[in-house]
PDB file of N, CA and C in Angstrom:
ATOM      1  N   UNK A   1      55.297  37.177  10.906  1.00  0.00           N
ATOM      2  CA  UNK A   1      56.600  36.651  10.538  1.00  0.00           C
ATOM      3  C   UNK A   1      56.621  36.188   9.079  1.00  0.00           C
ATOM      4  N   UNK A   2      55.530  35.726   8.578  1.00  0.00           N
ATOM      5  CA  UNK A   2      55.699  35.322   7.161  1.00  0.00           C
ATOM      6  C   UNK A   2      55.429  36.358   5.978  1.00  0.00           C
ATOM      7  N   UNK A   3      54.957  37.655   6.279  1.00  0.00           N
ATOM      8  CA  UNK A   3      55.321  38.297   5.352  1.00  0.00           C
ATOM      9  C   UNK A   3      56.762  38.865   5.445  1.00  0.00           C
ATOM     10  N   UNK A   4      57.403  38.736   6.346  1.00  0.00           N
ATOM     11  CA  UNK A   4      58.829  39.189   6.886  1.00  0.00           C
ATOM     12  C   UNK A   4      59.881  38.484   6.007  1.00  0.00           C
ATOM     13  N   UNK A   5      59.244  36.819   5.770  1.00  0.00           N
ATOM     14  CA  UNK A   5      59.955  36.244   5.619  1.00  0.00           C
ATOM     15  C   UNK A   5      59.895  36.042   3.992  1.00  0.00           C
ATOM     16  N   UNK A   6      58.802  36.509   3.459  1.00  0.00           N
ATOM     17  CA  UNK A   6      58.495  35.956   1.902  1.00  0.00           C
ATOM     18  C   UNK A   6      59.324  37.878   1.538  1.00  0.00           C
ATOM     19  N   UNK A   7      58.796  38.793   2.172  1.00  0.00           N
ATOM     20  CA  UNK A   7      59.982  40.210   1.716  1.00  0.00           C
ATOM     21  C   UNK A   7      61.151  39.568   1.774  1.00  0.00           C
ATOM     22  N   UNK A   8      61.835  39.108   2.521  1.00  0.00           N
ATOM     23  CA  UNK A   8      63.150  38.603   2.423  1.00  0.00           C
ATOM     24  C   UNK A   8      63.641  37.924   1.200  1.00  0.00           C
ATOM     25  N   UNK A   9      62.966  36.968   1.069  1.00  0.00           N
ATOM     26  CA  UNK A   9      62.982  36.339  -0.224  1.00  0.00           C
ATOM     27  C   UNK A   9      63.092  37.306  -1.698  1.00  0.00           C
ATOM     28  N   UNK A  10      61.884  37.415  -1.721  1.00  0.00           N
ATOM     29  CA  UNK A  10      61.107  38.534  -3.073  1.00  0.00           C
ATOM     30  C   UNK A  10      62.963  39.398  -2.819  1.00  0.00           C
ATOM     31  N   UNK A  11      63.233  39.886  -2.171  1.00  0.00           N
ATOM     32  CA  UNK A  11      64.294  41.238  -2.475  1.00  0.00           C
ATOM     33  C   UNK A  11      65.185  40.280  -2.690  1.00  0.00           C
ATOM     34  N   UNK A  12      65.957  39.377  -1.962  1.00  0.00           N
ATOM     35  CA  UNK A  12      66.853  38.775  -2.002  1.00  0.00           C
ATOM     36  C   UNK A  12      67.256  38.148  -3.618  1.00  0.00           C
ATOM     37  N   UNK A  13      65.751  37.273  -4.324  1.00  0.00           N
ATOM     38  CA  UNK A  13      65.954  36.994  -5.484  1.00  0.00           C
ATOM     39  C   UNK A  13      66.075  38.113  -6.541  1.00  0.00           C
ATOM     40  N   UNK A  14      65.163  38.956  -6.040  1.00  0.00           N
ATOM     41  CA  UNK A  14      64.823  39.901  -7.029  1.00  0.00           C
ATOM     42  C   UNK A  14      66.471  40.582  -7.237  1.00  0.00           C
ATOM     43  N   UNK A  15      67.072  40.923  -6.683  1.00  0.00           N
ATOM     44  CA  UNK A  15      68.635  41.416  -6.369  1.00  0.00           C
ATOM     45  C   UNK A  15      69.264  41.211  -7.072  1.00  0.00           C
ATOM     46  N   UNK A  16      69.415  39.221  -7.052  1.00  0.00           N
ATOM     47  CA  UNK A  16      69.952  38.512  -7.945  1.00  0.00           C
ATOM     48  C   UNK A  16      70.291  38.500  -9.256  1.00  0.00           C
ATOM     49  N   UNK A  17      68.159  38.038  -9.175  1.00  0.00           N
ATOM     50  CA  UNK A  17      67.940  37.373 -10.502  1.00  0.00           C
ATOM     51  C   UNK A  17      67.018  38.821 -11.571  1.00  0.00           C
ATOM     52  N   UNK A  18      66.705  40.012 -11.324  1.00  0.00           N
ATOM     53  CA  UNK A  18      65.995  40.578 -12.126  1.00  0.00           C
ATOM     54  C   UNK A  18      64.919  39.861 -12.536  1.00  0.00           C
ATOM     55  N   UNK A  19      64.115  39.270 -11.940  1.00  0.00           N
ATOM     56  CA  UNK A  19      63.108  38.280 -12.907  1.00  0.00           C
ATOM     57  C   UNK A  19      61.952  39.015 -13.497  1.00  0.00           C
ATOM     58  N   UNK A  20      61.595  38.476 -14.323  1.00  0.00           N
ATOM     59  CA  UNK A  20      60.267  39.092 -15.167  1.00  0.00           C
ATOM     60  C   UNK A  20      58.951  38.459 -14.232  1.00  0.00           C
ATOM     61  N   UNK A  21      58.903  37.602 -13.592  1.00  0.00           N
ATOM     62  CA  UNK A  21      58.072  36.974 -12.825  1.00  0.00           C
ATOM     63  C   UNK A  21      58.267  36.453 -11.255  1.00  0.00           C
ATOM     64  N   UNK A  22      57.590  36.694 -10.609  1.00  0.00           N
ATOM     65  CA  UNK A  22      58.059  36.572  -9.461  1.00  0.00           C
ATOM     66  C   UNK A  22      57.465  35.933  -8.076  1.00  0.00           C
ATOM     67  N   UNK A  23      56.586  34.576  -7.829  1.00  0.00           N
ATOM     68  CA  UNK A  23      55.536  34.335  -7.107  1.00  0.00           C
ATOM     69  C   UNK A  23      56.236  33.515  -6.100  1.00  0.00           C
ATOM     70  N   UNK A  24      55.946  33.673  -4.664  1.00  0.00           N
ATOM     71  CA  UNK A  24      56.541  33.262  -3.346  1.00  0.00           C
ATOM     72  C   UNK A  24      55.159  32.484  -2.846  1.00  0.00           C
ATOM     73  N   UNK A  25      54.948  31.654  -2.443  1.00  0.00           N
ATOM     74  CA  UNK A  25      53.799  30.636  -2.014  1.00  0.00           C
ATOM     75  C   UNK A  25      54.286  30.139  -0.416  1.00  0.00           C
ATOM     76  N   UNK A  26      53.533  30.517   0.383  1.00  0.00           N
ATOM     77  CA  UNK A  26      54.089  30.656   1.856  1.00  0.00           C
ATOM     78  C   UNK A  26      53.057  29.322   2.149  1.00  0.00           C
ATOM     79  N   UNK A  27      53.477  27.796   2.382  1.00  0.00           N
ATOM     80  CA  UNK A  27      52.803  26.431   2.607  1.00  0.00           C
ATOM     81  C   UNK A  27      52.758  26.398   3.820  1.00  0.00           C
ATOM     82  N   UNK A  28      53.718  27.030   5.011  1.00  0.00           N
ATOM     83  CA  UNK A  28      53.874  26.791   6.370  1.00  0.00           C
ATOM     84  C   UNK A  28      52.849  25.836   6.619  1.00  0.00           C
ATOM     85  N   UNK A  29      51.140  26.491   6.638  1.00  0.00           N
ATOM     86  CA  UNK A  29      50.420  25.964   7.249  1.00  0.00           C
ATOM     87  C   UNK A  29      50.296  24.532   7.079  1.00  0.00           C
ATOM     88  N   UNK A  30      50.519  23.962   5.954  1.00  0.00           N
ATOM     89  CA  UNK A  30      50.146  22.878   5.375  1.00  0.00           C
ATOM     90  C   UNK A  30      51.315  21.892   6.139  1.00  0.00           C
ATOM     91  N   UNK A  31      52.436  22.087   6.830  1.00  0.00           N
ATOM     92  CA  UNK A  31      53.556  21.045   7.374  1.00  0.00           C
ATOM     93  C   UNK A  31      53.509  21.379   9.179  1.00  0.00           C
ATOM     94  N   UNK A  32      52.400  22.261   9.844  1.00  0.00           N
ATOM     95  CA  UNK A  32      52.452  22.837  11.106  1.00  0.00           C
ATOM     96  C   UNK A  32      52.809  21.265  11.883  1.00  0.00           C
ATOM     97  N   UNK A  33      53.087  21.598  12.680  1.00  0.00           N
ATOM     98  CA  UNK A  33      53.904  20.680  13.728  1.00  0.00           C
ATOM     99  C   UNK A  33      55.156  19.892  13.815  1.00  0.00           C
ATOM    100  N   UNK A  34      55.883  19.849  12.172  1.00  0.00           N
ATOM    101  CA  UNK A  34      57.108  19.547  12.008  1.00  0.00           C
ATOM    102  C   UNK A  34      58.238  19.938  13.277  1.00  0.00           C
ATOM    103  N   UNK A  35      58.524  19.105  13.738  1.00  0.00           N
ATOM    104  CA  UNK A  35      59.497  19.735  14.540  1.00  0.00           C
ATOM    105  C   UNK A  35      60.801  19.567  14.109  1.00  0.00           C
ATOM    106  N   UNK A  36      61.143  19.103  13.592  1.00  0.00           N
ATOM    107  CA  UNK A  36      62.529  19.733  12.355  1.00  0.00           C
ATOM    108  C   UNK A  36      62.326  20.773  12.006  1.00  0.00           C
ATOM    109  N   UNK A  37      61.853  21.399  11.563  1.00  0.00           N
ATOM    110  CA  UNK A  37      61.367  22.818  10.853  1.00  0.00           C
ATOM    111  C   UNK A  37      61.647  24.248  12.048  1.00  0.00           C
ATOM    112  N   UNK A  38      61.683  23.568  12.938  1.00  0.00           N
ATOM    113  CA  UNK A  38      62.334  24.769  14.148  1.00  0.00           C
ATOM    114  C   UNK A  38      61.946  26.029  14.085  1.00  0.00           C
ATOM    115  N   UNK A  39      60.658  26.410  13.263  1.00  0.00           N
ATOM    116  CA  UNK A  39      59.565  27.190  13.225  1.00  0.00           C
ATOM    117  C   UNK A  39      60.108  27.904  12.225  1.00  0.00           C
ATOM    118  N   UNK A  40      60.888  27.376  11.260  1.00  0.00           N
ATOM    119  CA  UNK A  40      61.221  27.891   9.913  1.00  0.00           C
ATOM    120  C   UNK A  40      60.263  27.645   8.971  1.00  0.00           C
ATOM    121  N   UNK A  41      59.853  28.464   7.858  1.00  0.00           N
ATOM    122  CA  UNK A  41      59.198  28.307   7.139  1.00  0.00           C
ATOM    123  C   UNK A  41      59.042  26.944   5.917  1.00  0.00           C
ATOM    124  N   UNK A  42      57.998  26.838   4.779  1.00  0.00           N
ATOM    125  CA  UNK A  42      57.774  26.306   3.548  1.00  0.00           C
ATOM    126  C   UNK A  42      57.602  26.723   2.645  1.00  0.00           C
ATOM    127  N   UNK A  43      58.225  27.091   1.522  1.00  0.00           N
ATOM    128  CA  UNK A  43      57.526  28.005   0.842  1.00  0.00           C
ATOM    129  C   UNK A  43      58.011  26.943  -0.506  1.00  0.00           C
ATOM    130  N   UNK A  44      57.099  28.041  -1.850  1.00  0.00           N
ATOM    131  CA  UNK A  44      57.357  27.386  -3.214  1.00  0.00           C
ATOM    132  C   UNK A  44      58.070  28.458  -4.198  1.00  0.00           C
ATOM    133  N   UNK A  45      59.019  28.668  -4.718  1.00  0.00           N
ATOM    134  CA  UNK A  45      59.372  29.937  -5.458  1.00  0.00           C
ATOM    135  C   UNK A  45      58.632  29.321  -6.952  1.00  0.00           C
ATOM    136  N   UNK A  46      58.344  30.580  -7.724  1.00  0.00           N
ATOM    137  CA  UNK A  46      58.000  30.326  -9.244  1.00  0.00           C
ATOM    138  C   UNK A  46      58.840  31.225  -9.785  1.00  0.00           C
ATOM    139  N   UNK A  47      60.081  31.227 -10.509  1.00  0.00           N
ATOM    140  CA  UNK A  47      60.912  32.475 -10.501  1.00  0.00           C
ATOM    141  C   UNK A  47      60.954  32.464 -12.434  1.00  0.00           C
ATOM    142  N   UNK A  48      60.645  33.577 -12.929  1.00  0.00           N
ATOM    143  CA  UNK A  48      61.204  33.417 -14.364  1.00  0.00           C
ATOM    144  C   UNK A  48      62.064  34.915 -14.656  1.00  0.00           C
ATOM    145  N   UNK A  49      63.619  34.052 -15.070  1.00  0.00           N
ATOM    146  CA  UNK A  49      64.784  35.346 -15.024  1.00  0.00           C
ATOM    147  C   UNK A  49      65.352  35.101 -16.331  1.00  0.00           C
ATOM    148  N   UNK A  50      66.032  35.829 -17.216  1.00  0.00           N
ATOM    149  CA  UNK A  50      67.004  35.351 -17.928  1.00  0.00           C
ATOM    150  C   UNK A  50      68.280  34.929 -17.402  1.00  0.00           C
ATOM    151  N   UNK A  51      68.572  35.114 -16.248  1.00  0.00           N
ATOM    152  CA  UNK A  51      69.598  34.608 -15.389  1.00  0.00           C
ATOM    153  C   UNK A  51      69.936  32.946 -15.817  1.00  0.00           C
ATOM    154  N   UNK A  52      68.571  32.148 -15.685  1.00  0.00           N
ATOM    155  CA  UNK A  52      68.852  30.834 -16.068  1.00  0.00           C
ATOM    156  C   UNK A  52      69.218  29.850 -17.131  1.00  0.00           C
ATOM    157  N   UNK A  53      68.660  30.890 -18.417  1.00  0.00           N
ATOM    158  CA  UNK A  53      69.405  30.885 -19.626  1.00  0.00           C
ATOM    159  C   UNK A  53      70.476  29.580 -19.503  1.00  0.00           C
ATOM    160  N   UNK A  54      70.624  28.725 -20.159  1.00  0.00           N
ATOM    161  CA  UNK A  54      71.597  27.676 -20.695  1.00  0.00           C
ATOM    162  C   UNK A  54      71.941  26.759 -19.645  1.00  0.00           C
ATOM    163  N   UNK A  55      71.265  26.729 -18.609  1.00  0.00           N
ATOM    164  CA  UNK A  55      71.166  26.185 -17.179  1.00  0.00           C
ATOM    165  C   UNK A  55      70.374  25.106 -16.975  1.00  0.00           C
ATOM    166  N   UNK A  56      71.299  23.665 -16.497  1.00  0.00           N
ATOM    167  CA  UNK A  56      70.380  22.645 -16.215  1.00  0.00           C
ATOM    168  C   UNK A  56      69.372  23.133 -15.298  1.00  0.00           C
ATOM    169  N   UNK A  57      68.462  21.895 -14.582  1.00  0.00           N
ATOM    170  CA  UNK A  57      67.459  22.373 -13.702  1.00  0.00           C
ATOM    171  C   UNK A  57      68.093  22.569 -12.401  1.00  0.00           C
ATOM    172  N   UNK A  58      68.748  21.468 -12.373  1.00  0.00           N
ATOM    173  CA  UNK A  58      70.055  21.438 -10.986  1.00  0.00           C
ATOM    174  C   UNK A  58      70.503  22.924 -10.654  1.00  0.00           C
ATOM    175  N   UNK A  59      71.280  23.513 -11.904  1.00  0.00           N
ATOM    176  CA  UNK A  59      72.450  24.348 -11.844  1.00  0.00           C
ATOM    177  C   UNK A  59      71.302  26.034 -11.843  1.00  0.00           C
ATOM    178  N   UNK A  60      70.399  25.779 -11.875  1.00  0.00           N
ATOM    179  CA  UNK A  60      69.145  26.919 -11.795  1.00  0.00           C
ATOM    180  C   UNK A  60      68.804  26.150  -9.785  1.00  0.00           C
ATOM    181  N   UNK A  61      68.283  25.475  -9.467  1.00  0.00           N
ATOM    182  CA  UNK A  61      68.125  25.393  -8.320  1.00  0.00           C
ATOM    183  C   UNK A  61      69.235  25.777  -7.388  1.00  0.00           C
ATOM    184  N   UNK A  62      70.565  25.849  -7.987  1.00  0.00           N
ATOM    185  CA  UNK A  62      71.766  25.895  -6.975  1.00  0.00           C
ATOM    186  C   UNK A  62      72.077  27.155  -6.710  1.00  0.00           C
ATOM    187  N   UNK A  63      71.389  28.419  -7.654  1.00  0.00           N
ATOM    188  CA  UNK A  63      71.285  29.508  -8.212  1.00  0.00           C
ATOM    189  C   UNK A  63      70.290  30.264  -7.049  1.00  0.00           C
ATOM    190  N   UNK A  64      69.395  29.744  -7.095  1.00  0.00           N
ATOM    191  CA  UNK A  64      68.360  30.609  -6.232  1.00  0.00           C
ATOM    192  C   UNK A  64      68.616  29.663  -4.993  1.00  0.00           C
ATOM    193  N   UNK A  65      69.424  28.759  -4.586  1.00  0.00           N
ATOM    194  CA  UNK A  65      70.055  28.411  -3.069  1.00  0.00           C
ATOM    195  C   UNK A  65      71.210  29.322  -2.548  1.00  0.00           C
ATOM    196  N   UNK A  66      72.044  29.609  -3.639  1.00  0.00           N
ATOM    197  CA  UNK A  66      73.143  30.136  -3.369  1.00  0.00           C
ATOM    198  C   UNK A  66      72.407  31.768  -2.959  1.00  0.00           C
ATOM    199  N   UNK A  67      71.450  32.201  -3.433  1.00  0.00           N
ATOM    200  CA  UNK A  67      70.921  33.563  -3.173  1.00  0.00           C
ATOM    201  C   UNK A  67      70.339  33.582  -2.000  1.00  0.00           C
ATOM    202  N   UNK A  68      69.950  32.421  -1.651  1.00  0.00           N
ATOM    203  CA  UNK A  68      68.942  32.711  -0.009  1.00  0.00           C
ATOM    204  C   UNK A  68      70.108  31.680   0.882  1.00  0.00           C
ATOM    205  N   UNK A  69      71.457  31.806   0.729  1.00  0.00           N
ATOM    206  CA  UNK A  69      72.162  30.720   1.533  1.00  0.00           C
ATOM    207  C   UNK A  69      71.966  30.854   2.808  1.00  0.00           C
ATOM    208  N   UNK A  70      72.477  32.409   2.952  1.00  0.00           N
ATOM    209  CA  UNK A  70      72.708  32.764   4.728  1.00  0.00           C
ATOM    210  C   UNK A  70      70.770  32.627   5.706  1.00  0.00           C
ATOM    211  N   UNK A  71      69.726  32.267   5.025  1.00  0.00           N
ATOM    212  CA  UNK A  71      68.682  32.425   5.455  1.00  0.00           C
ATOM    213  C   UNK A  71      68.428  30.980   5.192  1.00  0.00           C
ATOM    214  N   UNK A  72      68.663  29.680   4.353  1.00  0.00           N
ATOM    215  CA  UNK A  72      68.155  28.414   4.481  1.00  0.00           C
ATOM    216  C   UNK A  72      68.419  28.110   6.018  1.00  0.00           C
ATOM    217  N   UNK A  73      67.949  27.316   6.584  1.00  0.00           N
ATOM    218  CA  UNK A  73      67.243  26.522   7.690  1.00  0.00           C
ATOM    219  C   UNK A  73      67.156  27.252   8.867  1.00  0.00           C
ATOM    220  N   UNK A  74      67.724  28.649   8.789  1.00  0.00           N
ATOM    221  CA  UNK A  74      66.937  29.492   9.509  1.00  0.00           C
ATOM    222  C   UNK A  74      65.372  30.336   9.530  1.00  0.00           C
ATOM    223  N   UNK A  75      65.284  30.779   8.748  1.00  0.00           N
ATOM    224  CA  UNK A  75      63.960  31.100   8.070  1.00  0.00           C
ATOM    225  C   UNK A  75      63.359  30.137   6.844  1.00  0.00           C
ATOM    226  N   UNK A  76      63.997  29.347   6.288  1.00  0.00           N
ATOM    227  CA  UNK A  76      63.386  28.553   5.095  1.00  0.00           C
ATOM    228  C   UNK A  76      63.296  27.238   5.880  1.00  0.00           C
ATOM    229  N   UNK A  77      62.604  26.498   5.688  1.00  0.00           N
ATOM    230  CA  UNK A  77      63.087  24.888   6.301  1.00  0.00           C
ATOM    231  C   UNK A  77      62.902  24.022   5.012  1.00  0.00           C
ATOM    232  N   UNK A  78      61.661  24.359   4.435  1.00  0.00           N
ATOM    233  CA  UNK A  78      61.914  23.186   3.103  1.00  0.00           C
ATOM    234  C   UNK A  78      61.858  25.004   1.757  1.00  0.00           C
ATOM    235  N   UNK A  79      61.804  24.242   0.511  1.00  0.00           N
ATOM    236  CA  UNK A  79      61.660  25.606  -1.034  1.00  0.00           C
ATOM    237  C   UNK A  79      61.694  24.601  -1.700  1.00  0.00           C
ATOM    238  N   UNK A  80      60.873  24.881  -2.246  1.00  0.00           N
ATOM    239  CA  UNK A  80      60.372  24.131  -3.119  1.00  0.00           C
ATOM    240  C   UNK A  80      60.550  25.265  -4.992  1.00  0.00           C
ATOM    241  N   UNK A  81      61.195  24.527  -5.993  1.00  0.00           N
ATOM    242  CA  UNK A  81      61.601  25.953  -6.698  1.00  0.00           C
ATOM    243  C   UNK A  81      61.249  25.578  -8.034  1.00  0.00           C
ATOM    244  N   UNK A  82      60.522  26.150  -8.843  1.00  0.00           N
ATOM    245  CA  UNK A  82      60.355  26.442 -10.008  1.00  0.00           C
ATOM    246  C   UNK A  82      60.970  27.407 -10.860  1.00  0.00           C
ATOM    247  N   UNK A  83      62.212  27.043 -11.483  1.00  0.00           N
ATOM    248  CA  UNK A  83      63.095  28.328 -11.920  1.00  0.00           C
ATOM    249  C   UNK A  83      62.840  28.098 -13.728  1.00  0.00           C
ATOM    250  N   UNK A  84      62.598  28.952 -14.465  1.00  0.00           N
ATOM    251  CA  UNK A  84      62.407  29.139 -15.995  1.00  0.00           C
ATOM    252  C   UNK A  84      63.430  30.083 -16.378  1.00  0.00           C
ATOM    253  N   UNK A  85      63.164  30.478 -18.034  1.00  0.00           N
ATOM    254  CA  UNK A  85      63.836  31.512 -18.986  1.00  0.00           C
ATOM    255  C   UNK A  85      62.579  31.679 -18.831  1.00  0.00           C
ATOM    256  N   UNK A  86      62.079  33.465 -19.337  1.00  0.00           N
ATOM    257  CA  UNK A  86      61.534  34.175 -20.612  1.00  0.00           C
ATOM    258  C   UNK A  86      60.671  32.995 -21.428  1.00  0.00           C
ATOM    259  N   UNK A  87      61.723  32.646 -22.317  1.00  0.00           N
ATOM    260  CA  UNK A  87      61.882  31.746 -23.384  1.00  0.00           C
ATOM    261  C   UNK A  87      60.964  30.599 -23.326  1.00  0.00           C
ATOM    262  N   UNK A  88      60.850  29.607 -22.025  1.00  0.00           N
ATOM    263  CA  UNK A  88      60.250  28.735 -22.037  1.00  0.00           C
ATOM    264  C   UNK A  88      58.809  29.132 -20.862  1.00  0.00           C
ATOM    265  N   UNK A  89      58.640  30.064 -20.841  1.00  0.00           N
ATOM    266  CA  UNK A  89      56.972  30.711 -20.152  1.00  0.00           C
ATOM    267  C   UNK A  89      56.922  31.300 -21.031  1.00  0.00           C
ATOM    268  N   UNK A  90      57.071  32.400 -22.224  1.00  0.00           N
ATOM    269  CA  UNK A  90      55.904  33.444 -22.750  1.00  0.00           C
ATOM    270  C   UNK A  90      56.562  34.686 -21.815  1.00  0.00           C
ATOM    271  N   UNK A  91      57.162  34.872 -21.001  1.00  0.00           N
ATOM    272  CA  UNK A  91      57.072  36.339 -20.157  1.00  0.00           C
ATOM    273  C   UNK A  91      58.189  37.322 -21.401  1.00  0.00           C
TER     274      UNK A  91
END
């Protein structure tokens, strides 16, 4: 199920955002027994797009929420998100 669920992701952003960088970090194991989590995942995005360009950190997190909307607390339970430019990584 969790590579099911990190493909989902990876295409979903990738769709979006075109990113030059692209790393999905699947934590599940590390929160097992949450029962809020309703056997939805944890994951960490590291995303670097020009998409975010001129974008608070907020208005970049609301960005890659609005892309995985129909899948948060069904398949996601917590995301944890690292969103950049180009510009401020080197890519």
């Amino acid at each position: 199920m969790t590579a099911e669920r990190i493909a989902m992701i990876r295409e979903r952003l990738t769709d979006v955002f075109s990113p030059r960088s692209l790393n999905i970090i699947d934590e599940s194991a590390r929160h097992a027994g949450h029962a809020s989590a309703g056997g939805a995942g944890h994951f960490v995005v590291e995303i670097v797009s020009d998409a975010f360009a001129g974008n608070s950190l907020i208005q970049r997190h609301r960005q890659v929420y609005d892309a995985l909307d129909d899948i948060m607390h069904s398949e996601i339970h917590a995301l944890s998100i690292k969103a950049s430019t180009p510009a401020e990584t080197g890519y």
